[in-house]
N, C-alpha and C. Protein backbone atom coordinates (compact mmCIF):
# COMPACT_ATOMS: atom_id res chain seq x y z
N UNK A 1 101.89 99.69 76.44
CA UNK A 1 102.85 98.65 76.73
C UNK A 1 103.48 98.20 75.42
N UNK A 2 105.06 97.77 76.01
CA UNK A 2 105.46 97.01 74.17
C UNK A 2 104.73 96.16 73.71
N UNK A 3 104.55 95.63 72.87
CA UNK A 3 104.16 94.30 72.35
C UNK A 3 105.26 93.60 72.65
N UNK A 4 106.19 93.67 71.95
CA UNK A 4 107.39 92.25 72.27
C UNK A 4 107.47 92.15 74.12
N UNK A 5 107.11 91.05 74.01
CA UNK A 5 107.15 89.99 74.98
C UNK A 5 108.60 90.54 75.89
N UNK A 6 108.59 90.27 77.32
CA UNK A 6 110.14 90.00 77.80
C UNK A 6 109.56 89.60 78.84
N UNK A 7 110.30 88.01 79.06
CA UNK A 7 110.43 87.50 79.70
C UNK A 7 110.71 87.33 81.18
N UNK A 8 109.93 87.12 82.09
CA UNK A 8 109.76 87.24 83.25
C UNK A 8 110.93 86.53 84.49
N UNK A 9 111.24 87.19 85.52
CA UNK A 9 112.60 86.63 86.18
C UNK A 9 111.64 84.85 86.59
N UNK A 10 112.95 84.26 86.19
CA UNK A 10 112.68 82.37 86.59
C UNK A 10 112.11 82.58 88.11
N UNK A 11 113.10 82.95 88.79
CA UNK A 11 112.69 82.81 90.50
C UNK A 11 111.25 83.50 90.62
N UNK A 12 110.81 84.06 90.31
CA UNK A 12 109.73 85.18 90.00
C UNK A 12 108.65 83.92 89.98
N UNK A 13 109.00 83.98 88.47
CA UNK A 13 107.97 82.58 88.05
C UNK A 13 107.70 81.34 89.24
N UNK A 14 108.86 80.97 89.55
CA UNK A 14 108.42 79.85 90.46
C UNK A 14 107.54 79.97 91.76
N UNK A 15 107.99 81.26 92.23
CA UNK A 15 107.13 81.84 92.94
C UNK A 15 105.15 82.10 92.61
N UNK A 16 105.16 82.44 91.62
CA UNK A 16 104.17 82.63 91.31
C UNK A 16 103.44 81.18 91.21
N UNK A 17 103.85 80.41 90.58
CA UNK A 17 103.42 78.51 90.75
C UNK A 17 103.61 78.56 92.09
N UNK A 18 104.22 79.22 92.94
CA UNK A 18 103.94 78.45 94.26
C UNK A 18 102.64 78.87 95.09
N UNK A 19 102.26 80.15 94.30
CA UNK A 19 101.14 80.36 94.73
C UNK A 19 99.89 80.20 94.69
N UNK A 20 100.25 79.94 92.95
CA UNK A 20 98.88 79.06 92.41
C UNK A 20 98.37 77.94 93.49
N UNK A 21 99.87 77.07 93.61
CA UNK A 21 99.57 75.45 93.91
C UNK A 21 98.87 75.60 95.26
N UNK A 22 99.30 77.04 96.32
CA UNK A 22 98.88 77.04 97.67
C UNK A 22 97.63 77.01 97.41
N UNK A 23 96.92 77.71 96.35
CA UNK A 23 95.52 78.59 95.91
C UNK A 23 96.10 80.04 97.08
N UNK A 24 96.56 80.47 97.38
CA UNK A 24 96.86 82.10 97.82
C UNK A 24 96.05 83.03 96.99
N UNK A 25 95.21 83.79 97.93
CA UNK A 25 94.51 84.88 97.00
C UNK A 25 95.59 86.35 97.18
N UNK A 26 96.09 86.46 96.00
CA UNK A 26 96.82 87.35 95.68
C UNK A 26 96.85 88.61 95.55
N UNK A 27 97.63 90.21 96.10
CA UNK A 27 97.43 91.16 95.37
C UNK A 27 98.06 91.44 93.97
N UNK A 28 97.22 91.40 93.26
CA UNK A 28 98.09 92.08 92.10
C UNK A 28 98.30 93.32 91.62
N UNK A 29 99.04 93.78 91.04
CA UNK A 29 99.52 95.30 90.68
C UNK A 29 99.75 94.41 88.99
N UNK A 30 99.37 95.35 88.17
CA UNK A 30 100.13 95.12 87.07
C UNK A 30 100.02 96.67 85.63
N UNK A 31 100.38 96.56 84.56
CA UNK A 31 100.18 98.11 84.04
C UNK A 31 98.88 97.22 82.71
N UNK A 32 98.09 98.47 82.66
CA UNK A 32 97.02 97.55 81.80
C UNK A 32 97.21 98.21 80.46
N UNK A 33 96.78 97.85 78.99
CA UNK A 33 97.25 98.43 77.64
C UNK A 33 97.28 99.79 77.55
N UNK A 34 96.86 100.26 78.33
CA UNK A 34 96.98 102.07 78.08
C UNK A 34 97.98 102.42 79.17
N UNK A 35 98.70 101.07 79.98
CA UNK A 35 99.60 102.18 80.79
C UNK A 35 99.45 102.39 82.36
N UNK A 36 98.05 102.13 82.46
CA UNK A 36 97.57 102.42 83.82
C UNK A 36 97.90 101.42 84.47
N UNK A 37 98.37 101.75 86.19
CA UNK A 37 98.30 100.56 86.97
C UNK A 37 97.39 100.29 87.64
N UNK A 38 96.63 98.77 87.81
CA UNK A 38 95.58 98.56 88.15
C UNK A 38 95.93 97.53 89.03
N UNK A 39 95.29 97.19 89.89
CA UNK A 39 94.77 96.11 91.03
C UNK A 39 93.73 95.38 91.42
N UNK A 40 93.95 93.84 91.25
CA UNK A 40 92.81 93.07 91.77
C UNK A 40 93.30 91.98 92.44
N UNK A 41 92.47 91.22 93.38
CA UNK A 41 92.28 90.48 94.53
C UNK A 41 92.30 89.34 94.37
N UNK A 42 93.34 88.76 93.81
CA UNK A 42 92.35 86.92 93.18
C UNK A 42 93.32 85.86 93.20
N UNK A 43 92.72 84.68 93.69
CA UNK A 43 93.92 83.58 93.16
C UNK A 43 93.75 83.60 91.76
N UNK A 44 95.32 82.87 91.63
CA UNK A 44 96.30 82.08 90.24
C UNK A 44 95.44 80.83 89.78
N UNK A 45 95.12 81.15 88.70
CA UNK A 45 94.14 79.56 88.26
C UNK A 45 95.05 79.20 87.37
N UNK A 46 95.65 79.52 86.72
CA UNK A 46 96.63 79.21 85.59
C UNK A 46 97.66 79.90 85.13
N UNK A 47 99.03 79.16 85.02
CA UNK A 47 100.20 79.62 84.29
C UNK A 47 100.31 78.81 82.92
N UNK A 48 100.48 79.71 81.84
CA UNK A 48 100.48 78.81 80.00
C UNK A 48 101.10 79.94 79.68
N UNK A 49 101.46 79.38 78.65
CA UNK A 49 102.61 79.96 77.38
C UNK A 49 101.87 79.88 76.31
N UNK A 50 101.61 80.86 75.74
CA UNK A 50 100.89 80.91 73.68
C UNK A 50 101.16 82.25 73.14
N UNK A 51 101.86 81.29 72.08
CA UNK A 51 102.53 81.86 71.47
C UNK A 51 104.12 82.50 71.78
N UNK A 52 104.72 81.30 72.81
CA UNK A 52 106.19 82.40 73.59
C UNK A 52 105.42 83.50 74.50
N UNK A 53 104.50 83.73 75.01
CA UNK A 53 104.11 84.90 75.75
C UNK A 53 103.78 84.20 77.11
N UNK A 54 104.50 84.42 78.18
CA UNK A 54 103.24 83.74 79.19
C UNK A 54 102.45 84.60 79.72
N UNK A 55 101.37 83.73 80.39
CA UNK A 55 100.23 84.55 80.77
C UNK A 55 100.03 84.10 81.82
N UNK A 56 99.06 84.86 82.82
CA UNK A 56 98.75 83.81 83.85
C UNK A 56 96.99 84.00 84.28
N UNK A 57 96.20 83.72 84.52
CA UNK A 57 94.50 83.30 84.36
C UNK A 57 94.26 83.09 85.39
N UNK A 58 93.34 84.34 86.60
CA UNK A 58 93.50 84.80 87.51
C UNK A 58 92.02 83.69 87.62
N UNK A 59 91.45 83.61 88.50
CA UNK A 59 90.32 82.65 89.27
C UNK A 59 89.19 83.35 89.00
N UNK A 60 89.11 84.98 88.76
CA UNK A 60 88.12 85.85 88.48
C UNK A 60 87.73 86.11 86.54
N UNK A 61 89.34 84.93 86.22
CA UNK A 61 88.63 84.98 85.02
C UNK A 61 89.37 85.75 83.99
N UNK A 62 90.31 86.72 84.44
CA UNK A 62 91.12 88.12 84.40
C UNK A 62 92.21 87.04 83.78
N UNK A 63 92.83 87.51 82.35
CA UNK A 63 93.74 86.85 81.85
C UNK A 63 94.91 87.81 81.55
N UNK A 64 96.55 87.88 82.29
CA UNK A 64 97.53 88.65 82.27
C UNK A 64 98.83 88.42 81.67
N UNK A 65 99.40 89.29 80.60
CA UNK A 65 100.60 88.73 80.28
C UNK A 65 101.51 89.04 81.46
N UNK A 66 102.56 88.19 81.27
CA UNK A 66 103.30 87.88 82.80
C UNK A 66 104.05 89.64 82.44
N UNK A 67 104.49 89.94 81.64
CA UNK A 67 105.22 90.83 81.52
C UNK A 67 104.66 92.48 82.20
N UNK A 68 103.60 92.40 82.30
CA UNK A 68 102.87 93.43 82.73
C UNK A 68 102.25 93.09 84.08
N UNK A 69 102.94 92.59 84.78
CA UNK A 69 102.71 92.81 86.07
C UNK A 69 103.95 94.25 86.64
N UNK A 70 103.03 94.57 88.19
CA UNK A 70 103.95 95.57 88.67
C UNK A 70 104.69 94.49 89.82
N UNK A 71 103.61 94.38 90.65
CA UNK A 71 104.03 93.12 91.89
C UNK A 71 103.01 92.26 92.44
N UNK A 72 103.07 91.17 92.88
CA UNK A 72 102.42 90.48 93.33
C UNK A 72 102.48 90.12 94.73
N UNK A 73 101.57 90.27 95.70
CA UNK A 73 101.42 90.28 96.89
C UNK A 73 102.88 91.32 97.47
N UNK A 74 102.87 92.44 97.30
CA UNK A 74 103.98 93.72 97.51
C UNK A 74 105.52 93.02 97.10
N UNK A 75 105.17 92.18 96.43
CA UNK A 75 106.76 91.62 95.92
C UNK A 75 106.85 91.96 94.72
N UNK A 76 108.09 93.13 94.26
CA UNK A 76 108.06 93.38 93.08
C UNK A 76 108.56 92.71 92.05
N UNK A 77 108.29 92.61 90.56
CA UNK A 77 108.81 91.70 89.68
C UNK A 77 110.09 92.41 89.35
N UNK A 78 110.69 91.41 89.36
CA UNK A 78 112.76 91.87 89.14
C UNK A 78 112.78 92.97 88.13
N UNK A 79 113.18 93.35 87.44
CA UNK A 79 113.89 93.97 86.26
C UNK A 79 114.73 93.35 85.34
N UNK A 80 115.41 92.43 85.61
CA UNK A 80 116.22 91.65 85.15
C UNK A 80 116.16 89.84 85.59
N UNK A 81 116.69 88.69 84.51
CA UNK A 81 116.43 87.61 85.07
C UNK A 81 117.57 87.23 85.88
């Protein structure tokens, strides 16, 4: 994966807070540092920003930069904001 950060679509994001706030246990898809796409089962415990990067801190503990997701619950993340 790049390192530089890119920023995740807004509507995207809000979505994703909306799922936190439901507690929704989520599918996730996302690509992990070598590339691979992986999947796990979990609510959203947290959305934060460090360092300009956001992340989001799955309930299982599992901490993700937003940028490396594929989709969340079969909704894919935009390409563009």
């Amino acid at each position: 994966m790049n390192n530089t950060y890119q920023p995740i679509n807004c509507d995207y994001y809000d979505r994703l807070e909306a799922w936190a706030t439901m507690r929704t246990i989520c599918l996730i898809r996302f690509r992990s540092e070598d590339g691979q796409t992986q999947e796990v089962s979990s609510r959203i415990a947290d959305l934060f920003v460090l360092d300009k990067v956001e992340y989001m801190r799955l309930e299982n503990g599992l901490v993700l930069r937003l940028d490396s997701l594929v989709d969340v619950n079969n909704i894919p993340l935009p390409t563009h904001c």
